[in-house]
PDB file of N, CA and C in Angstrom:
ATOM      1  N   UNK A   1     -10.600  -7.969 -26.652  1.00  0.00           N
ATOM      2  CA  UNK A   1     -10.625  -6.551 -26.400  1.00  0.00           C
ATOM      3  C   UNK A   1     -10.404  -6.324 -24.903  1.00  0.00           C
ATOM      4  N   UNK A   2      -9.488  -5.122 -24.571  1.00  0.00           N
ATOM      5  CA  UNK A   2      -9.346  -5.209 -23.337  1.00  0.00           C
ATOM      6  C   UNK A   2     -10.011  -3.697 -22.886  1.00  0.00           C
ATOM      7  N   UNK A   3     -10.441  -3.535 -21.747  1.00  0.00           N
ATOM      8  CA  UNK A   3     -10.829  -1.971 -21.116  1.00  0.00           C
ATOM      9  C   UNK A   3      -9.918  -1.463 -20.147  1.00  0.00           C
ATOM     10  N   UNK A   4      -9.825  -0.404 -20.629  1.00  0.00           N
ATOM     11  CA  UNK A   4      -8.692   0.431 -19.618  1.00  0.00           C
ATOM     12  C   UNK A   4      -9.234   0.870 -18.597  1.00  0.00           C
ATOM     13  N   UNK A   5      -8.436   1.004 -17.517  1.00  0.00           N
ATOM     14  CA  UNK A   5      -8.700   1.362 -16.094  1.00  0.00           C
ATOM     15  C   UNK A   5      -8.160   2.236 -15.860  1.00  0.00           C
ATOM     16  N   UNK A   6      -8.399   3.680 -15.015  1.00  0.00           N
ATOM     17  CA  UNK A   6      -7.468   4.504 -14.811  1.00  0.00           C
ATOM     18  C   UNK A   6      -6.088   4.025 -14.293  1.00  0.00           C
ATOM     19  N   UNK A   7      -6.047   2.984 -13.870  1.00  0.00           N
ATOM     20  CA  UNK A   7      -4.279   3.071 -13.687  1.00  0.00           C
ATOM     21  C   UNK A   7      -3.711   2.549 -14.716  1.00  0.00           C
ATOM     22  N   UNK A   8      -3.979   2.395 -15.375  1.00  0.00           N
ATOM     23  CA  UNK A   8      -3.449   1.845 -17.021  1.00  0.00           C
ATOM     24  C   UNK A   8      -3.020   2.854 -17.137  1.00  0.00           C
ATOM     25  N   UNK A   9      -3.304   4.219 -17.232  1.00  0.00           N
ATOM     26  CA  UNK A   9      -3.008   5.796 -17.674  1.00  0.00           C
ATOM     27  C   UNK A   9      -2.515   6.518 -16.744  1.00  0.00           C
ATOM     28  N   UNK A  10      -2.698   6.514 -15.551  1.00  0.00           N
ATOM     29  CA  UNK A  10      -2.557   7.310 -14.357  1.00  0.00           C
ATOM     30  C   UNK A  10      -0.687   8.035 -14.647  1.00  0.00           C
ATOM     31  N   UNK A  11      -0.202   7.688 -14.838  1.00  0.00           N
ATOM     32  CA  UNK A  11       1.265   8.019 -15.269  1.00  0.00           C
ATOM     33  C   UNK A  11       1.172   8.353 -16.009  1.00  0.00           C
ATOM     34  N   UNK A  12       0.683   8.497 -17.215  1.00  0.00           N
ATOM     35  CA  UNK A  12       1.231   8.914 -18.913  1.00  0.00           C
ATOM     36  C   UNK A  12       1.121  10.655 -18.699  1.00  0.00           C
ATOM     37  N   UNK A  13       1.915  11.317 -19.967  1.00  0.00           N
ATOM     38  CA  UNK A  13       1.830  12.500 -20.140  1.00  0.00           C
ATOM     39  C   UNK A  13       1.973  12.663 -21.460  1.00  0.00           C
ATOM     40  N   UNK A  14       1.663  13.921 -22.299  1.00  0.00           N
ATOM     41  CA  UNK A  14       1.960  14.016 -23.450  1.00  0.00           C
ATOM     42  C   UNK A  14       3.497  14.619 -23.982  1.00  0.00           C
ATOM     43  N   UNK A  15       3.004  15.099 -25.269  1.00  0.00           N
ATOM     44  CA  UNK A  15       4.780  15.834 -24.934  1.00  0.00           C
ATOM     45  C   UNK A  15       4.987  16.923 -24.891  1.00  0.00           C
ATOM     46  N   UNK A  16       3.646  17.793 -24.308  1.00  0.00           N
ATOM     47  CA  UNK A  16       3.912  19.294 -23.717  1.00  0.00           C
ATOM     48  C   UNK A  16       3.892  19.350 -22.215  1.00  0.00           C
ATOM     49  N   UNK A  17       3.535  17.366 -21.417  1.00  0.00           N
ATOM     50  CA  UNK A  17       4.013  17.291 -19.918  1.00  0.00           C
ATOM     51  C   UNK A  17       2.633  16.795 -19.138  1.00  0.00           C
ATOM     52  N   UNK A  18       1.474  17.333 -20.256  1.00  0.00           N
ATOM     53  CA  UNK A  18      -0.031  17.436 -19.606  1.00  0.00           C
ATOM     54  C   UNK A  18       0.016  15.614 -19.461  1.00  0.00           C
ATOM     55  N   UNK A  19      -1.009  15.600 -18.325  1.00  0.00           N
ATOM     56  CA  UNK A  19      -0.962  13.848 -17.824  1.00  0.00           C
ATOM     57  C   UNK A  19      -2.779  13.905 -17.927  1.00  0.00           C
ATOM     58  N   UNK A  20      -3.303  12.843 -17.650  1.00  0.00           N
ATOM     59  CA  UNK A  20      -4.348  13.171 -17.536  1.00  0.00           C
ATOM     60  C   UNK A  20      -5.190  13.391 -16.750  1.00  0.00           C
ATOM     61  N   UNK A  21      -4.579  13.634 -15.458  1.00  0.00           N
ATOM     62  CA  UNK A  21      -5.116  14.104 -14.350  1.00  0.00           C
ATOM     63  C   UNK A  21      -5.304  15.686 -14.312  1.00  0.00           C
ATOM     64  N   UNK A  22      -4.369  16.209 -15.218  1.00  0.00           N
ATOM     65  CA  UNK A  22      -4.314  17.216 -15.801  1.00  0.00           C
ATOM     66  C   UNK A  22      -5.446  17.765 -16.650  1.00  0.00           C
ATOM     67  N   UNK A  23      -5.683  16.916 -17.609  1.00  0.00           N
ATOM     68  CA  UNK A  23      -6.853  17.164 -18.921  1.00  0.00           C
ATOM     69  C   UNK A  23      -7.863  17.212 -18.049  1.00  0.00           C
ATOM     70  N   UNK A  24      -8.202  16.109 -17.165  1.00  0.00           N
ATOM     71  CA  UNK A  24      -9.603  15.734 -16.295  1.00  0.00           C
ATOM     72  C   UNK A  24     -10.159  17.149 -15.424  1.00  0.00           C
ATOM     73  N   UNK A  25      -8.783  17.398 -14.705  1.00  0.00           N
ATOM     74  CA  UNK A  25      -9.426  18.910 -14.041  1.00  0.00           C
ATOM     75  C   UNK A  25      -9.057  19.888 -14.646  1.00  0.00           C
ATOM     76  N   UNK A  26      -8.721  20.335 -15.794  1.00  0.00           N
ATOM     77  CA  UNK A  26      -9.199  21.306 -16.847  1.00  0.00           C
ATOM     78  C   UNK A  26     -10.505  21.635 -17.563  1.00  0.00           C
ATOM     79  N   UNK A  27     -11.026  19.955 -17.596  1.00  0.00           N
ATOM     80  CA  UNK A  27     -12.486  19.937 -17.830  1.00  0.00           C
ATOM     81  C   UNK A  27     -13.320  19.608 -17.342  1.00  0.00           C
ATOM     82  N   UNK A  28     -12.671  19.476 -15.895  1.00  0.00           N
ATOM     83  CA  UNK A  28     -14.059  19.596 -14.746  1.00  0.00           C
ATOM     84  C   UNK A  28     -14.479  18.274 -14.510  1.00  0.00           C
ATOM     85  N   UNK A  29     -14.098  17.394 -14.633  1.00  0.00           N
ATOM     86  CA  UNK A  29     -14.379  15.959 -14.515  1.00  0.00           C
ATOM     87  C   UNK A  29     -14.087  14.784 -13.313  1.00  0.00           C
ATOM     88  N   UNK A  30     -15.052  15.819 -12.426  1.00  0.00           N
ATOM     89  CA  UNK A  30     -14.332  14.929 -10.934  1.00  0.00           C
ATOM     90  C   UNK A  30     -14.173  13.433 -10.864  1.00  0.00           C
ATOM     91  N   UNK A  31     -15.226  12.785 -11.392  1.00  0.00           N
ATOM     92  CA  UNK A  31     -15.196  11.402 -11.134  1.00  0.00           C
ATOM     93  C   UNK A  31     -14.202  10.895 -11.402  1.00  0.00           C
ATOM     94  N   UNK A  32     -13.581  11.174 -13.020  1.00  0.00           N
ATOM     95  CA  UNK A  32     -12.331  10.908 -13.651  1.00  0.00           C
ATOM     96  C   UNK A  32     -11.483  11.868 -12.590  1.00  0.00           C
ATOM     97  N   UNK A  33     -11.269  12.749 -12.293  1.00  0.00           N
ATOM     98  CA  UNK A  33      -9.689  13.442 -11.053  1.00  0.00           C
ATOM     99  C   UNK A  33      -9.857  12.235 -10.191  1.00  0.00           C
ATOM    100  N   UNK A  34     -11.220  11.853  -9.716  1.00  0.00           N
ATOM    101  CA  UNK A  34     -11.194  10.924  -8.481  1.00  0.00           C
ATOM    102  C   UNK A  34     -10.464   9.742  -8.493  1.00  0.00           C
ATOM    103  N   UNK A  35     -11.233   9.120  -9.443  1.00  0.00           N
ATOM    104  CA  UNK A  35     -10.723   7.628  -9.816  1.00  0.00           C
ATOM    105  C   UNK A  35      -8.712   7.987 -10.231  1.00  0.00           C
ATOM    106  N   UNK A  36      -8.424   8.587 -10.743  1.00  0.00           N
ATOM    107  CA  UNK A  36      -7.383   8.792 -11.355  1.00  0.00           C
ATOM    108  C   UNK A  36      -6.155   8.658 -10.382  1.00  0.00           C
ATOM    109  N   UNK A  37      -6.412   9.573  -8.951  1.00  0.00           N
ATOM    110  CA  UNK A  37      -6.174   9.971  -8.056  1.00  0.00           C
ATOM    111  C   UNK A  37      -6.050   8.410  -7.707  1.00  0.00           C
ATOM    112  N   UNK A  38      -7.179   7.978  -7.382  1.00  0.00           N
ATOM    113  CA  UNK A  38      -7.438   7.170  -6.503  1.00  0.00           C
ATOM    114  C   UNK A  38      -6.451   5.526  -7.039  1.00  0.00           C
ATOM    115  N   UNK A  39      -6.008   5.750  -8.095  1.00  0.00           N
ATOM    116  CA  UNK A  39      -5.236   4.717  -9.021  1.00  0.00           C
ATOM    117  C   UNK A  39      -3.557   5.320  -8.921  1.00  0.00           C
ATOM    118  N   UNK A  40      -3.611   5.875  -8.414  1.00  0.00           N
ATOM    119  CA  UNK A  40      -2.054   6.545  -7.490  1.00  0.00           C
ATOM    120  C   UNK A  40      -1.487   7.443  -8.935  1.00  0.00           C
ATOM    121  N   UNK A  41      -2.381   8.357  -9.381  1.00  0.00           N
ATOM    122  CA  UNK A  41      -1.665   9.325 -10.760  1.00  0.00           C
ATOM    123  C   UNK A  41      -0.996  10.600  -9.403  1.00  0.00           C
ATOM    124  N   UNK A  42       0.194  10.887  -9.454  1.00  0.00           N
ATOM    125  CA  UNK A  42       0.923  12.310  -8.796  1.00  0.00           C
ATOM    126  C   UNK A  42      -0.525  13.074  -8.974  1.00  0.00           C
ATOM    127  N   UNK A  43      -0.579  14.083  -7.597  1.00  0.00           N
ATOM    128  CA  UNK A  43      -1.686  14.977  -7.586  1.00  0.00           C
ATOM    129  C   UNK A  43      -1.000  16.434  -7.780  1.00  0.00           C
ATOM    130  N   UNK A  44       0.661  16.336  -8.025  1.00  0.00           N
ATOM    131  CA  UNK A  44       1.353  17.778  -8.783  1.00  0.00           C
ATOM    132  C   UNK A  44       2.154  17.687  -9.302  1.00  0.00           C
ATOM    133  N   UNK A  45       1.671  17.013 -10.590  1.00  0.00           N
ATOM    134  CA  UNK A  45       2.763  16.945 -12.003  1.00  0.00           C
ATOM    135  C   UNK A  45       2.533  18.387 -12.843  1.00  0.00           C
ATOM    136  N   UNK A  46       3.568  18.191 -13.256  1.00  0.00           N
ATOM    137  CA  UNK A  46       4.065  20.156 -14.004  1.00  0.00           C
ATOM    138  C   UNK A  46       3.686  19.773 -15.499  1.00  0.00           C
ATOM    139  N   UNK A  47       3.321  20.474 -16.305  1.00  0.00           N
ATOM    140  CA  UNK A  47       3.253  20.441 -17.695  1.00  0.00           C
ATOM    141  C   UNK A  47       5.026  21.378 -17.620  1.00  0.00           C
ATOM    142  N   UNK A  48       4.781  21.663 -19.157  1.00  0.00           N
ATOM    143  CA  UNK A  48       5.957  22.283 -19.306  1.00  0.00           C
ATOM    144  C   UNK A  48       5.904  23.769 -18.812  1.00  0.00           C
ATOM    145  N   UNK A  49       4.767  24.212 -18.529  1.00  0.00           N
ATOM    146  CA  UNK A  49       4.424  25.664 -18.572  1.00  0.00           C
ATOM    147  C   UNK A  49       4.531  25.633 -17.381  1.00  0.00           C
ATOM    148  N   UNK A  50       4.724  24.291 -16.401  1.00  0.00           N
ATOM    149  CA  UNK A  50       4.883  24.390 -15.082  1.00  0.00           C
ATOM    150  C   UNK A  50       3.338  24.181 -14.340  1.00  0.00           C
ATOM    151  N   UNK A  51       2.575  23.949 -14.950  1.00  0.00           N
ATOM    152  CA  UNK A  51       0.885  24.000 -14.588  1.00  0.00           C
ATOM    153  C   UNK A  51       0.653  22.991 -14.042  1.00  0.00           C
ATOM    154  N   UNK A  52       0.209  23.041 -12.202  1.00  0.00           N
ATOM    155  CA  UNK A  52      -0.441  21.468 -12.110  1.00  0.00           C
ATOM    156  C   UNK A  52      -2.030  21.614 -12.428  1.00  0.00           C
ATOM    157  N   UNK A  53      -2.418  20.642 -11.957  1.00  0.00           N
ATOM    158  CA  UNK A  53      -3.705  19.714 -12.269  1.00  0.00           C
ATOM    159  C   UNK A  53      -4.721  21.176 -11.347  1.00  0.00           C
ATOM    160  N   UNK A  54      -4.207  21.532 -10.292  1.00  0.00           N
ATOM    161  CA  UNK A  54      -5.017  22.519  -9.282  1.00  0.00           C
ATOM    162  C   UNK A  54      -4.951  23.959  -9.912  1.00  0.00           C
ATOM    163  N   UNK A  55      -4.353  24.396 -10.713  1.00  0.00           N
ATOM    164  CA  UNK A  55      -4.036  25.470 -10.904  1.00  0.00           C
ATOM    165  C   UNK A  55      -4.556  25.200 -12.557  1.00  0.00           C
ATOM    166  N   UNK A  56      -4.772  24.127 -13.266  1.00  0.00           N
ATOM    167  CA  UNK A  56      -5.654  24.233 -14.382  1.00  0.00           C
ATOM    168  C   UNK A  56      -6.887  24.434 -14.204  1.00  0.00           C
ATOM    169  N   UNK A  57      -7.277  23.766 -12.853  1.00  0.00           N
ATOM    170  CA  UNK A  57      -8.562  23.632 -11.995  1.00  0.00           C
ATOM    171  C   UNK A  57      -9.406  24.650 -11.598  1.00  0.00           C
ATOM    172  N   UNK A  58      -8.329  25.799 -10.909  1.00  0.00           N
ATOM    173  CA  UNK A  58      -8.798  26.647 -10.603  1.00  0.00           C
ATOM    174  C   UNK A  58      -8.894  27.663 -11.987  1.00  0.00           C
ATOM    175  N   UNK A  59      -8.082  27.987 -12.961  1.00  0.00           N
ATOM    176  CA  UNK A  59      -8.359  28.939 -13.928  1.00  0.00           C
ATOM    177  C   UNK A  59      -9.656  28.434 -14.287  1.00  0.00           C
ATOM    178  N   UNK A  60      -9.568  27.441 -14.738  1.00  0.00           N
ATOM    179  CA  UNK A  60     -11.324  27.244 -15.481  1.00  0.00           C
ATOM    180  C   UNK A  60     -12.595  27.481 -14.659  1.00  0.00           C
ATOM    181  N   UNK A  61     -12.447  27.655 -12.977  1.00  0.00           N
ATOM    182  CA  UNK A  61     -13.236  27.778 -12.110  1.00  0.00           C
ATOM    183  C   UNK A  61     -14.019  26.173 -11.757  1.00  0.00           C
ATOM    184  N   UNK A  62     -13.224  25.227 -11.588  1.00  0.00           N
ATOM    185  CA  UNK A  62     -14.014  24.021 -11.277  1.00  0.00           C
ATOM    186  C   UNK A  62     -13.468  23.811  -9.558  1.00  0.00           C
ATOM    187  N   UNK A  63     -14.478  24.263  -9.248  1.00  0.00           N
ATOM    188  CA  UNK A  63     -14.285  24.193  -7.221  1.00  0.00           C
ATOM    189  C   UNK A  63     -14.497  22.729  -7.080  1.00  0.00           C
ATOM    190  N   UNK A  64     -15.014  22.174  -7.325  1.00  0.00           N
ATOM    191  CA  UNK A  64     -15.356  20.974  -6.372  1.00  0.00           C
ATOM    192  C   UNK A  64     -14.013  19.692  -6.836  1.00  0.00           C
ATOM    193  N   UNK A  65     -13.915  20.252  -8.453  1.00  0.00           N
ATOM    194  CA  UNK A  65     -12.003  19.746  -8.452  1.00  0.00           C
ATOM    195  C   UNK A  65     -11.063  20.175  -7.883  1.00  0.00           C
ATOM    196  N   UNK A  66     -11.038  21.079  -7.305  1.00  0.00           N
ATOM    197  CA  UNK A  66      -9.683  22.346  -6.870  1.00  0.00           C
ATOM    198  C   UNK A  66     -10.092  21.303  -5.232  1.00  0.00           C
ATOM    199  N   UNK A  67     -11.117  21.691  -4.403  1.00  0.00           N
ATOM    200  CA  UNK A  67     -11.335  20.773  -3.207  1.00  0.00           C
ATOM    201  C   UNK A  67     -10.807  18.937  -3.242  1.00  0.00           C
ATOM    202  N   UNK A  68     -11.459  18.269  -4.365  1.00  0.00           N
ATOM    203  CA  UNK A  68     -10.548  17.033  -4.724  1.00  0.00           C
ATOM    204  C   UNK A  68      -9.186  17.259  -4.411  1.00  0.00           C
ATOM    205  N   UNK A  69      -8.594  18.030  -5.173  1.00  0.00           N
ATOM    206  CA  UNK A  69      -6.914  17.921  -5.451  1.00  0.00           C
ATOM    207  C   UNK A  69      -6.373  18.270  -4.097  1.00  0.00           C
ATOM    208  N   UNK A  70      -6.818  19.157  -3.662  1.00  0.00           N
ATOM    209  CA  UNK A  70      -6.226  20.203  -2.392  1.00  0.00           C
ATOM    210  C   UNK A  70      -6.602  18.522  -1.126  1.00  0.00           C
ATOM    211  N   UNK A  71      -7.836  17.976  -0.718  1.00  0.00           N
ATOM    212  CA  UNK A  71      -8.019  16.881  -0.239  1.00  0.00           C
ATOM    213  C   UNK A  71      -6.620  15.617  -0.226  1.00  0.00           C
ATOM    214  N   UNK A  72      -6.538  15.990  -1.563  1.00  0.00           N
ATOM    215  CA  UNK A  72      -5.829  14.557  -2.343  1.00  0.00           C
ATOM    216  C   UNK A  72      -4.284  15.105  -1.721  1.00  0.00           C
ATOM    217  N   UNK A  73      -3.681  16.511  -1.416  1.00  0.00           N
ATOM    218  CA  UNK A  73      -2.945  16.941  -1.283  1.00  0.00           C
ATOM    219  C   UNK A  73      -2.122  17.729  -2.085  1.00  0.00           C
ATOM    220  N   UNK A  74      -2.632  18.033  -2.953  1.00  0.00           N
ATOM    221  CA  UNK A  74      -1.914  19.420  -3.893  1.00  0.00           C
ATOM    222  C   UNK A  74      -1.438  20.684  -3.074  1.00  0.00           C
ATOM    223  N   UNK A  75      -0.080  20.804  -3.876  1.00  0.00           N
ATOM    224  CA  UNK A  75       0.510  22.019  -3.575  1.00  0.00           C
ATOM    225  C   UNK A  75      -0.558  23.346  -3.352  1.00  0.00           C
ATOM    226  N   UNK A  76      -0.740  24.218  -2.477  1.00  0.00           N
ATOM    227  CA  UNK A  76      -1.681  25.572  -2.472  1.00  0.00           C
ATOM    228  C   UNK A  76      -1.084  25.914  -2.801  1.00  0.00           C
ATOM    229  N   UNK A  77       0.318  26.042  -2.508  1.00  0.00           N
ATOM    230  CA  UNK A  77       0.940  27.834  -3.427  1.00  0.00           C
ATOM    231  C   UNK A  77       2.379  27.619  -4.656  1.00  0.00           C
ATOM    232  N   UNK A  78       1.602  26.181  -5.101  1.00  0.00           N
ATOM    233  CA  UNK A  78       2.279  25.891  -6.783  1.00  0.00           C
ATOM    234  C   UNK A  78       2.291  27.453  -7.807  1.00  0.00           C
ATOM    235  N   UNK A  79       3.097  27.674  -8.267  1.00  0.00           N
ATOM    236  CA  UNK A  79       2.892  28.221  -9.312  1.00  0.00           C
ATOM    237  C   UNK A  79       3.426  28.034 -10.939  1.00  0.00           C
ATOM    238  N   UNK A  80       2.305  28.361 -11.543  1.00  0.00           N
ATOM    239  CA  UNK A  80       3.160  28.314 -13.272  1.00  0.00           C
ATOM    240  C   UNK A  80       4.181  29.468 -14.209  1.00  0.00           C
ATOM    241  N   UNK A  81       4.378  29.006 -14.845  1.00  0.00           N
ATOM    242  CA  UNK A  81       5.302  30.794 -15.473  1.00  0.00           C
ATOM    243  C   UNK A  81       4.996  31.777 -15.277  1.00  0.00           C
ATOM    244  N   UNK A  82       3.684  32.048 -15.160  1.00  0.00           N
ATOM    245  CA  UNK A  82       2.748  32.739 -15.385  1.00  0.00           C
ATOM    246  C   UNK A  82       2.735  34.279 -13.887  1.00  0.00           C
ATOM    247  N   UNK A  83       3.367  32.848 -12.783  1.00  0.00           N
ATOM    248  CA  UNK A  83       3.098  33.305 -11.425  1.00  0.00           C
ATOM    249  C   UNK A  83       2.029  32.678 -10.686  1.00  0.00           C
TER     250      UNK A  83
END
């Protein structure tokens, strides 16, 4: 049996674009943004809707992920379809 490490995953996406650096700060899960990050996953990959990881971050209201990403170097003035 083997255990995965975030860089085992750090690249993958699904097939609407979401990666899981993506999923992680949608649900607020710094340790996982951290480690993820920290395993060289892009800190502004687009879903299809155009959504990064900071801007999932911030809709749900998770600050101390939105500070991670922005640290890590995320785009501030990314935007999605949406605007």
């Amino acid at each position: 049996m083997r255990v995965l490490k975030p860089q085992d995953f750090a690249g993958a996406a699904s097939k609407d674009g979401a990666t899981p650096l993506q999923l992680a700060a949608t649900h607020g899960h710094l340790a996982l943004v951290t480690a993820l990050l920290e395993a060289g996953a892009a800190v502004d990959p687009q879903d299809v809707c155009d959504q990064t990881p900071l801007l999932a971050a911030a809709e749900a209201g998770h600050r101390p992920v939105c500070e991670a990403l922005l640290e890590a170097g995320a785009e501030l003035e990314a935007a999605d379809v949406n605007g």
